[in-house]
Protein backbone atom coordinates (compact mmCIF):
# COMPACT_ATOMS: atom_id res chain seq x y z
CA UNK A 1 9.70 15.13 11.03
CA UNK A 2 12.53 15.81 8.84
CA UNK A 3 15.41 18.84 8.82
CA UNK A 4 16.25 20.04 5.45
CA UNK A 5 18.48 23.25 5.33
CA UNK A 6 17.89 24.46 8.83
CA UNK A 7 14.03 23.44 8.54
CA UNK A 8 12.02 21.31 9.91
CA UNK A 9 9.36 19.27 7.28
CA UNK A 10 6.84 17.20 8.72
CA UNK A 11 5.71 14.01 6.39
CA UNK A 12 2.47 15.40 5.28
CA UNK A 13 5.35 18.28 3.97
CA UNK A 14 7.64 15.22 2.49
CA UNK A 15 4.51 13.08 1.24
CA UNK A 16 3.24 15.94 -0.37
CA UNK A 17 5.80 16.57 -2.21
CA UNK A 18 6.26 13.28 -3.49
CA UNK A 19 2.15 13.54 -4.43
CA UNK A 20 3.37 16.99 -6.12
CA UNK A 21 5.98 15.05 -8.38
CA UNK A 22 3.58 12.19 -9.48
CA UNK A 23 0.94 14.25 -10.06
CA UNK A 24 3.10 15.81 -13.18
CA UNK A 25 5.00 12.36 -13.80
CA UNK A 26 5.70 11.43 -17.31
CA UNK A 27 8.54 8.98 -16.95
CA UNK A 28 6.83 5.97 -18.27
CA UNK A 29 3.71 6.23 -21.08
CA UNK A 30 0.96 5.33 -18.79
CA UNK A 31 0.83 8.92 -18.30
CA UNK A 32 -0.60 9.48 -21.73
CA UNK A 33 -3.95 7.63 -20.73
CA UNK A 34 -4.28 8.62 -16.87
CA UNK A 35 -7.18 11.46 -16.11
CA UNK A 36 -5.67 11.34 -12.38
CA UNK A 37 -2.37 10.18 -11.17
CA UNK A 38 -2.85 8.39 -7.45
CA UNK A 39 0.27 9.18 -4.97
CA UNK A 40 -1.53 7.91 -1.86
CA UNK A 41 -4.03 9.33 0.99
CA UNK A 42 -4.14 8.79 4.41
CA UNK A 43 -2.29 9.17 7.83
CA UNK A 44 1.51 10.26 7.45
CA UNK A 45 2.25 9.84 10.79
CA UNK A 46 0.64 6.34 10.52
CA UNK A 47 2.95 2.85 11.37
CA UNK A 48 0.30 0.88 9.64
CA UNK A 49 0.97 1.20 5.63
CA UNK A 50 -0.99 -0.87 2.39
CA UNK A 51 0.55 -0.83 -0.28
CA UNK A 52 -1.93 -1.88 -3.39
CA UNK A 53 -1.35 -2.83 -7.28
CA UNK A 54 -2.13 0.05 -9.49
CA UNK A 55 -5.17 2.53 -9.73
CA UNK A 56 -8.43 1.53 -11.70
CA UNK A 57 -11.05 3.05 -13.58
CA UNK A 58 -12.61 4.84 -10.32
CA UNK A 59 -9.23 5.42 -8.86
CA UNK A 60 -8.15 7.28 -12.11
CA UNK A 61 -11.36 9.50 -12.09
CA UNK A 62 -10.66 9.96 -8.48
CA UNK A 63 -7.12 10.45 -7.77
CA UNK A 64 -7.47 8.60 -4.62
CA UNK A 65 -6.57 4.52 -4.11
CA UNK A 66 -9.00 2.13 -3.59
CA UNK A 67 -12.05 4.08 -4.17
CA UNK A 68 -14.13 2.06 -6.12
CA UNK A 69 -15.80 -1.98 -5.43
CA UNK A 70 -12.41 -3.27 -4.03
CA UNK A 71 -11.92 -0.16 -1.79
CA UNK A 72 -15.13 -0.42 -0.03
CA UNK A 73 -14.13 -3.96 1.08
CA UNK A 74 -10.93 -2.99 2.53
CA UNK A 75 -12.98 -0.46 4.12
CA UNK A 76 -15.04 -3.18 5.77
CA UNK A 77 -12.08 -4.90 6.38
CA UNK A 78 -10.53 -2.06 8.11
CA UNK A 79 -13.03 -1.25 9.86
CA UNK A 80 -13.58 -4.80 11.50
CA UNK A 81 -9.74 -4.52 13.09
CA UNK A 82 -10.80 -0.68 14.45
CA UNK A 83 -9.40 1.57 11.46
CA UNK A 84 -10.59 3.75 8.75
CA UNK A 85 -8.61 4.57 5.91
CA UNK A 86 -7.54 8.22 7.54
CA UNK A 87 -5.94 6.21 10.21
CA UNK A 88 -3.37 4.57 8.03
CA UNK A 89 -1.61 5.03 4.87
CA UNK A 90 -2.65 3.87 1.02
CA UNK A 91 -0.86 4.04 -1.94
CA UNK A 92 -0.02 1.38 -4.81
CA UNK A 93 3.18 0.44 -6.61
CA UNK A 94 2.51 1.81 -9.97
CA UNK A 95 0.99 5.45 -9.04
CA UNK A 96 -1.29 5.70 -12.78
CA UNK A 97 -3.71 3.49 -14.27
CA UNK A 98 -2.33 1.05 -16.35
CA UNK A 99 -4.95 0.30 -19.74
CA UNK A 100 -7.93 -1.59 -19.53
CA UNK A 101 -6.93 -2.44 -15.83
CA UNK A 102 -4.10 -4.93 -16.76
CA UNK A 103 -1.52 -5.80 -15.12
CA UNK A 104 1.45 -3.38 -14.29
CA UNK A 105 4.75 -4.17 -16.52
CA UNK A 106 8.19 -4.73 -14.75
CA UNK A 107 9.31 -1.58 -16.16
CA UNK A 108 6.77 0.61 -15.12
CA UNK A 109 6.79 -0.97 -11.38
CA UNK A 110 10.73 -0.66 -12.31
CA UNK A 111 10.41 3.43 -12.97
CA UNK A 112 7.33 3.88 -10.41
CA UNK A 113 8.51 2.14 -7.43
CA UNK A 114 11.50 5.15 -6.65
CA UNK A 115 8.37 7.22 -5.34
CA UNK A 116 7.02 4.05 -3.44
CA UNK A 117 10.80 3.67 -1.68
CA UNK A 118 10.39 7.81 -0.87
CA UNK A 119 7.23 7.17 0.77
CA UNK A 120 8.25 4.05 2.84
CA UNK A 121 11.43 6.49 3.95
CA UNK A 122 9.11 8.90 4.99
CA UNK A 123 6.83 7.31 6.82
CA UNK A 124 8.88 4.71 8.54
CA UNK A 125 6.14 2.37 8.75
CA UNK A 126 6.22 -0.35 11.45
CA UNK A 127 3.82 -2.74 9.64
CA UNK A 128 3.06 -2.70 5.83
CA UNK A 129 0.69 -5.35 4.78
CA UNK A 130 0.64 -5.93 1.07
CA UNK A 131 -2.57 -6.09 -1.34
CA UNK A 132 -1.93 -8.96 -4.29
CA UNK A 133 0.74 -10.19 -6.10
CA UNK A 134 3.12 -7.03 -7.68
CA UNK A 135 2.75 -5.45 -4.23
CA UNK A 136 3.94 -8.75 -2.41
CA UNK A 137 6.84 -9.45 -4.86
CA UNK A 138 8.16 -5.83 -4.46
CA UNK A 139 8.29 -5.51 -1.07
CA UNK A 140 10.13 -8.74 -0.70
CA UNK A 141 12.06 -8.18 -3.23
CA UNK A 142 13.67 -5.33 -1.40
CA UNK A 143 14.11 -7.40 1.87
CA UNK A 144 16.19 -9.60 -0.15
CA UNK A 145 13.39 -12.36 0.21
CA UNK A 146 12.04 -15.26 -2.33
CA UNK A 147 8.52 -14.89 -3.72
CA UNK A 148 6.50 -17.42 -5.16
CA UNK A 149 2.64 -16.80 -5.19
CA UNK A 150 0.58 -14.73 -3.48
CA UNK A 151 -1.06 -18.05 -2.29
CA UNK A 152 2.32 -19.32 -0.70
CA UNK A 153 2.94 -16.05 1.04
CA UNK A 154 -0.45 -14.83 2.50
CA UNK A 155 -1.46 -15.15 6.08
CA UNK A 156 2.64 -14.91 6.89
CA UNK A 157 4.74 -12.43 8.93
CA UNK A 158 7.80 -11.48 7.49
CA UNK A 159 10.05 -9.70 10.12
CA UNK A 160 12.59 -8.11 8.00
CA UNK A 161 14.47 -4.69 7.10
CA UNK A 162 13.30 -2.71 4.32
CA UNK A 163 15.18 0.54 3.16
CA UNK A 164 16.91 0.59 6.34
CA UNK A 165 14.47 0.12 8.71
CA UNK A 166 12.71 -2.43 10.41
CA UNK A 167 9.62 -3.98 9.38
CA UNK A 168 6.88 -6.52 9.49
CA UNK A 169 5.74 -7.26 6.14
CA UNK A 170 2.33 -9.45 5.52
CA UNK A 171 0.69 -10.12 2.52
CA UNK A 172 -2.87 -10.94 1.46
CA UNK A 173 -4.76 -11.34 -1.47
CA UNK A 174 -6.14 -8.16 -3.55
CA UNK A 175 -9.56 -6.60 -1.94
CA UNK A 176 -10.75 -6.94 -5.97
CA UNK A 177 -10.37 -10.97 -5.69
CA UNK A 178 -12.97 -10.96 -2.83
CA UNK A 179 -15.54 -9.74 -5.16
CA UNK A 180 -15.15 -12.60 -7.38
CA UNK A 181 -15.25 -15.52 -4.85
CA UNK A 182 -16.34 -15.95 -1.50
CA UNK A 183 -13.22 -18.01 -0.78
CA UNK A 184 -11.30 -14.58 -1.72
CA UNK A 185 -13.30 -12.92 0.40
CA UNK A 186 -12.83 -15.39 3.79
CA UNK A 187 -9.44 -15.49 3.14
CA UNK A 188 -9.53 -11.97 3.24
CA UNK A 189 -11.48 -11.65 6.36
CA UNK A 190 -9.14 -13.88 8.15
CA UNK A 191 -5.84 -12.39 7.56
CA UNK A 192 -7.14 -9.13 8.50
CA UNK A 193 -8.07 -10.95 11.92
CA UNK A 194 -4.41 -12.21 11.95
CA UNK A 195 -2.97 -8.63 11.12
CA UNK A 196 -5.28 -7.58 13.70
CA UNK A 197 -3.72 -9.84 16.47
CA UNK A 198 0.03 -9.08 14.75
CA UNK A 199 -0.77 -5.53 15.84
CA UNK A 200 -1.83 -5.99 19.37
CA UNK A 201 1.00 -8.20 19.88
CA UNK A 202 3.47 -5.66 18.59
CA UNK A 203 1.78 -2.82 20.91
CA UNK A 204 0.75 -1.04 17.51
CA UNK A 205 -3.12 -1.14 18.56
CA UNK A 206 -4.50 -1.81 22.05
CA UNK A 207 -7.33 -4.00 22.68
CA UNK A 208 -9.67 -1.01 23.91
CA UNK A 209 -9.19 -0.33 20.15
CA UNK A 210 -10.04 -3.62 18.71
């Protein structure tokens, strides 16, 4: 909860109406090729926050992250630590599908990320584990930390402060690399099992929930 002029704004309030002002975003030119721009869904109350690449093709259509092949894994994955996606938050670093699914540039995640910062603020999340690469070198990026691969970094907790608040930050690979190889896919499965133990040591979940 948030006072602003007297009121008092909940974060679904806040979150929605940093949705509101993506939904009409036109800052950078992927907004000439979206169908559906992709704020983020899930819990705004949650401590538990993934923060993903960019939308796809189903995630355009959609307006929702991680919707289509990639998002049913993390599904599975989620639900194999206790959690569906309504019980934590989801959003990405670039909020609109970049062409042909390629990579975000550095100055879209440069003129994106301001409403990825506002949603972190907002939701004051306890534990954000990130999803790939751009996701990974953002968030440490703003923790004033080195990044070299998403292969170095994985499997890691990073106890740090991010925005002005304190954090655990843990990266993994992208859901959509599981669905390529099964060594993805272990790897996948076993940080979730070590974010799943990360979060019953830090009180977060309780092992009647596991």
């Amino acid at each position: 909860m948030r006072a602003r002029d007297g009121f008092i704004l909940s974060n679904k309030h806040l979150l929605d109406a940093v949705a509101a002002e993506v939904m009409v975003c036109v800052k950078c030119d992927l907004w000439k090729g979206r169908k559906k721009a992709v704020p983020g869904v899930g819990n705004p109350e949650s401590r538990l926050l993934f923060i993903g690449e960019a939308p796809g093709q189903s995630e355009d259509l959609k307006g929702e992250p991680f919707v289509g092949a990639a998002g049913k894994f993390l599904d599975a994955l989620l639900s194999e630590i206790g959690f569906s996606r309504a019980d934590v938050f989801i959003t990405n670093v670039v909020k609109c599908r970049p062409p042909r699914n390629r990579e975000p540039k550095p100055d879209e995640i440069e003129t994106c990320t301001p409403y990825l910062n506002r949603q972190i603020g907002i939701i004051q999340p306890r534990f954000i584990v990130t999803l790939g690469s751009h996701s990974t070198a953002y968030i440490l990026s703003k923790a004033m930390l080195p990044f070299d691969s998403i292969t170095r970094a994985r499997g890691k907790v990073y106890e740090t402060s991010i925005l002005g608040s304190t954090v655990a930050v843990f990266p993994t690979f992208h859901p959509a690399a599981a669905l390529y190889s099964a060594h993805y896919k272990q790897r996948l499965e076993e940080d979730f099992q070590l974010i799943k133990e990360q979060l019953l040591k830090k009180g977060l979940i309780h092992p009647s929930t596991s």
